[in-house]
N, C-alpha and C. Protein backbone atom coordinates (compact mmCIF):
# COMPACT_ATOMS: atom_id res chain seq x y z
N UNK A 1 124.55 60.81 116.97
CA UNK A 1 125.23 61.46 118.06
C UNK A 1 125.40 62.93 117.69
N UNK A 2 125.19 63.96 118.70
CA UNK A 2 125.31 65.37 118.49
C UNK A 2 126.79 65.47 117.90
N UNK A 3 127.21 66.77 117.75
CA UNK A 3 128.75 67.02 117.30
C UNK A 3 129.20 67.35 118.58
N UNK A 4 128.51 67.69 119.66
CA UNK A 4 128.95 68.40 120.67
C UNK A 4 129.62 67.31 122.00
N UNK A 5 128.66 66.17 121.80
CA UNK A 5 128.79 65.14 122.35
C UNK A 5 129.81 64.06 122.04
N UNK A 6 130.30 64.18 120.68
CA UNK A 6 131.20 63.53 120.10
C UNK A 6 132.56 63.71 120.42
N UNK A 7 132.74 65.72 119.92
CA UNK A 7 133.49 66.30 120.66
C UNK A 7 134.11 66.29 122.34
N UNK A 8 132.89 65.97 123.14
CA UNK A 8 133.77 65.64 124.21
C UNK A 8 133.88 64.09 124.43
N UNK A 9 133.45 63.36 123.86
CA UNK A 9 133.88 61.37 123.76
C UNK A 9 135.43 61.72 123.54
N UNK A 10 135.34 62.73 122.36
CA UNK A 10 136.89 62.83 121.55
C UNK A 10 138.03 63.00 122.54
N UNK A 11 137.60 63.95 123.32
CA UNK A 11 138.31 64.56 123.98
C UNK A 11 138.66 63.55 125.45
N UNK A 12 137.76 63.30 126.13
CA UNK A 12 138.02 62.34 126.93
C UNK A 12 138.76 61.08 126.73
N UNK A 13 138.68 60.77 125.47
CA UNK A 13 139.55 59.52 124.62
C UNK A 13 140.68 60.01 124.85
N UNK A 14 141.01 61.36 123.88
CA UNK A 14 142.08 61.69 123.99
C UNK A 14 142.89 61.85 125.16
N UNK A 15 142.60 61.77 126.21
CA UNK A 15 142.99 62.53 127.63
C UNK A 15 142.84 61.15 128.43
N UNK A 16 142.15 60.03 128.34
CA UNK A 16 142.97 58.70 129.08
C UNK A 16 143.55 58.06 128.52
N UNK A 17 143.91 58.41 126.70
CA UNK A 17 145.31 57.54 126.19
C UNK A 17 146.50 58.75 126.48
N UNK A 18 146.10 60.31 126.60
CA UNK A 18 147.53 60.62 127.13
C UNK A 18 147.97 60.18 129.08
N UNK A 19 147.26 59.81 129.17
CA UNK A 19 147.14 59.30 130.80
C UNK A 19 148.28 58.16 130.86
N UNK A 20 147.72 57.02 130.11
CA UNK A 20 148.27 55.94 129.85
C UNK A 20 149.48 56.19 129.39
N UNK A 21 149.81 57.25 128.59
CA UNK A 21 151.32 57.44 127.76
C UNK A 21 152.28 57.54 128.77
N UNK A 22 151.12 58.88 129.98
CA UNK A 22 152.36 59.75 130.88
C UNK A 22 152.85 58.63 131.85
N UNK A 23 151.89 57.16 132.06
CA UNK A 23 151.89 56.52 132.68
C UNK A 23 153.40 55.54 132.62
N UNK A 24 153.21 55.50 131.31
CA UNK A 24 154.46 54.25 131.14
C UNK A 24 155.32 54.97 130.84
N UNK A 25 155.40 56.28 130.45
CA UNK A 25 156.47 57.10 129.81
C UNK A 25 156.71 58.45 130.39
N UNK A 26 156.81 59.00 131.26
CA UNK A 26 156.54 60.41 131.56
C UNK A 26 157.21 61.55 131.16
N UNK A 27 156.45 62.92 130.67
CA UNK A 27 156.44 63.51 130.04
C UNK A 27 156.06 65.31 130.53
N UNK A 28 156.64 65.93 130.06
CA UNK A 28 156.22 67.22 130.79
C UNK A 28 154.92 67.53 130.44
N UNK A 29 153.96 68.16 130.89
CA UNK A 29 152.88 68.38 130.80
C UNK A 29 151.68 67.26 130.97
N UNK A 30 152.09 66.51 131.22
CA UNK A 30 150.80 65.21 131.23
C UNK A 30 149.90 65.02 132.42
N UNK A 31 150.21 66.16 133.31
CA UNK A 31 148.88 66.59 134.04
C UNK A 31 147.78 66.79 133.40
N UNK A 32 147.88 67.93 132.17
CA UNK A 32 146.70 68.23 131.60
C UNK A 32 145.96 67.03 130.82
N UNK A 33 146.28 65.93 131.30
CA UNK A 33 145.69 64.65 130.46
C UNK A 33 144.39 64.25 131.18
N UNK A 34 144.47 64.72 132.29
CA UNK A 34 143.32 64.66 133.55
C UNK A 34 142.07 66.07 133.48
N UNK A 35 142.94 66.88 133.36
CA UNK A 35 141.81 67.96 132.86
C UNK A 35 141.64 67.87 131.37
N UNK A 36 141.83 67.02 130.18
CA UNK A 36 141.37 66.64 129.34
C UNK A 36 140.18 65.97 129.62
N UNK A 37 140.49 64.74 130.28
CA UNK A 37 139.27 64.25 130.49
C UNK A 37 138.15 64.68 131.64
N UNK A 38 138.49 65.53 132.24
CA UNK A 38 137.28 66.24 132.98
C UNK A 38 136.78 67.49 131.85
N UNK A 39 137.07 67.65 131.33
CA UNK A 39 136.46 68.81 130.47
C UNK A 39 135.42 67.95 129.27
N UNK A 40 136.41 67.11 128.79
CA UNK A 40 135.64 66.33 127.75
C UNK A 40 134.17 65.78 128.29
N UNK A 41 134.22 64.93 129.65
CA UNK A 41 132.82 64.87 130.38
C UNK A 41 131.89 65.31 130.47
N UNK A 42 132.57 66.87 131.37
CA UNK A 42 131.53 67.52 131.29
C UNK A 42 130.77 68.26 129.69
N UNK A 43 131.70 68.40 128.65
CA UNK A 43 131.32 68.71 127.38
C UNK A 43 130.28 67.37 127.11
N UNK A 44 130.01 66.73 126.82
CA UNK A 44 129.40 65.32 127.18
C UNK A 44 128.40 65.79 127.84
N UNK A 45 128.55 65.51 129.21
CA UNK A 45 127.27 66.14 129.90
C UNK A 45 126.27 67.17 129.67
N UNK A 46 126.50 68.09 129.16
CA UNK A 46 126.19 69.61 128.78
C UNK A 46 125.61 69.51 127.47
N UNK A 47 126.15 68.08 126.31
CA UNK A 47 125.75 68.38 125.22
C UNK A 47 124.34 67.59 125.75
N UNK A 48 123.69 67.15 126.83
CA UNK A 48 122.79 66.00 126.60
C UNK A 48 121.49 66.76 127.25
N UNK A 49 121.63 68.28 127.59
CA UNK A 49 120.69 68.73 127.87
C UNK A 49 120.39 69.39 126.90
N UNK A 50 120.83 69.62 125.64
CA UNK A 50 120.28 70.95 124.97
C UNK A 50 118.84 70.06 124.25
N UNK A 51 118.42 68.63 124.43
CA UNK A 51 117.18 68.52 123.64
C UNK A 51 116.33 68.78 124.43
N UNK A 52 115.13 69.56 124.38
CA UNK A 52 114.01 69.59 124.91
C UNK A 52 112.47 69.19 124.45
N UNK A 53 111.80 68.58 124.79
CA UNK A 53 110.54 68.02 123.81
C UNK A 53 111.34 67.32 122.77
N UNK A 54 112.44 66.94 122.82
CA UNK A 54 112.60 65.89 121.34
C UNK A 54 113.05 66.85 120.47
N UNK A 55 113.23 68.34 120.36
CA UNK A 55 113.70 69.08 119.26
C UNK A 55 115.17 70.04 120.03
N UNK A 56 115.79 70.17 118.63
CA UNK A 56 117.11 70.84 119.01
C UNK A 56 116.48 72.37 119.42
């Protein structure tokens, strides 16, 4: 797995267990748990174009 791609798995992880937290527990700021995981995605997404022909 790229680092770049990992990085946003990470991040999206991170951002639907703070989802779940704000869920049962709520908390100031736990909006940004949603733009965690839209950022992490698209980081994800973005890392899966940089191969071309099979080389970095």
């Amino acid at each position: 797995m790229h680092r770049t791609a990992g990085v946003g798995l990470a991040l999206s992880a991170l951002g639907i267990a703070a989802y779940v937290a704000g869920v049962l527990h709520p908390y100031p700021g736990r909006a940004f748990a949603i733009t965690a995981v839209m950022v992490g995605i698209t980081i994800c997404a973005i890392s899966e174009g940089r191969l071309v022909g099979g080389r970095e």
